[in-house]
Protein backbone atom coordinates (compact mmCIF):
# COMPACT_ATOMS: atom_id res chain seq x y z
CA UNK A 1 103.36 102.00 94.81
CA UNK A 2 101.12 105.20 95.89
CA UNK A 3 101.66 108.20 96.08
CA UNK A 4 100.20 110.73 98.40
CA UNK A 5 99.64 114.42 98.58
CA UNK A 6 98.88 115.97 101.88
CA UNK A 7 98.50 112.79 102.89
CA UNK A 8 95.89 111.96 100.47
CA UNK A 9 95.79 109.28 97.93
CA UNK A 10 96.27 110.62 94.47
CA UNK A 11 97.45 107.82 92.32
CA UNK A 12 98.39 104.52 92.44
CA UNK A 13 101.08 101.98 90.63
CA UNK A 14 99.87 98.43 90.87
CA UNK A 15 101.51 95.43 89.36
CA UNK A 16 104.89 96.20 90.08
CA UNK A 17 107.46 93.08 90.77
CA UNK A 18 110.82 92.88 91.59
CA UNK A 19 113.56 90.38 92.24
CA UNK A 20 116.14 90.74 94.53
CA UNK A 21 118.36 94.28 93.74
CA UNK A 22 116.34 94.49 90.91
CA UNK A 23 115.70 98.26 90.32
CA UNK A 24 112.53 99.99 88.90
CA UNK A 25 112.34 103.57 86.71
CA UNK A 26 109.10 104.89 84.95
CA UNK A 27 107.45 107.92 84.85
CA UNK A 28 104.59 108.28 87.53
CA UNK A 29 101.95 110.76 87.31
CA UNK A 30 99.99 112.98 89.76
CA UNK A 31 98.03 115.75 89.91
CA UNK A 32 97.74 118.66 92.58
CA UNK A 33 93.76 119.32 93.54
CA UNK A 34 94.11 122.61 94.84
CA UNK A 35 96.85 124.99 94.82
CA UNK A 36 99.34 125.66 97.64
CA UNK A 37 102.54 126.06 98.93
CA UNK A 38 105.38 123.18 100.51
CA UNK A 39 102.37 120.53 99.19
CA UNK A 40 103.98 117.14 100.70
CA UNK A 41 104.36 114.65 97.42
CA UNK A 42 105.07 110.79 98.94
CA UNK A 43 106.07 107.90 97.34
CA UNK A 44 105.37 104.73 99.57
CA UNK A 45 106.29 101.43 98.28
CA UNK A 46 104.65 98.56 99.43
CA UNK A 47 105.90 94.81 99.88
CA UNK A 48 103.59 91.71 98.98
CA UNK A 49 100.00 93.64 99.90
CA UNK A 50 100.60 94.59 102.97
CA UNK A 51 98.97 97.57 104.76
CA UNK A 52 102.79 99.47 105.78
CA UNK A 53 104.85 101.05 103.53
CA UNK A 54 107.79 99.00 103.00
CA UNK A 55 110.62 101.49 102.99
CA UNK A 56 110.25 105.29 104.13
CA UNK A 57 108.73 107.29 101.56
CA UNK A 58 110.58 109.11 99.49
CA UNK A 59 109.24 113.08 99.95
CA UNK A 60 108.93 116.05 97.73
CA UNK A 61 107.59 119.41 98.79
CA UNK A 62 105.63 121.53 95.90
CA UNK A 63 104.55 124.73 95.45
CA UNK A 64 101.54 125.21 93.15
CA UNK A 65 99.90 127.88 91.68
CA UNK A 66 96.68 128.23 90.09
């Protein structure tokens, strides 16, 4: 799993297996590097290595002061 800000990488989630309608829940940290408003926070899962996420990403929008 990744996650994105702005469409930057910002952290990353590897090692992650699941079986069939097996479900997932952890915390998952990230850090804004500048501050902003309506920053776009994505959480792409990907299948077996490959290169496209494997469901839509689920989105949050931030707003970060500093």
């Amino acid at each position: 799993m990744e996650v994105r800000i702005d469409g930057v990488k910002n952290n990353e989630v590897a090692g992650i297996t699941l079986e069939h309608d097996e479900g997932w829940e952890d915390e998952v940290s990230f850090t804004p590097e500048v501050a902003g408003e309506e920053q776009k926070v994505e959480f792409l899962l990907y299948k077996n290595g490959e290169t496209e996420p494997y469901l839509e990403p689920l989105r949050l929008w931030l707003n970060v002061s500093g």
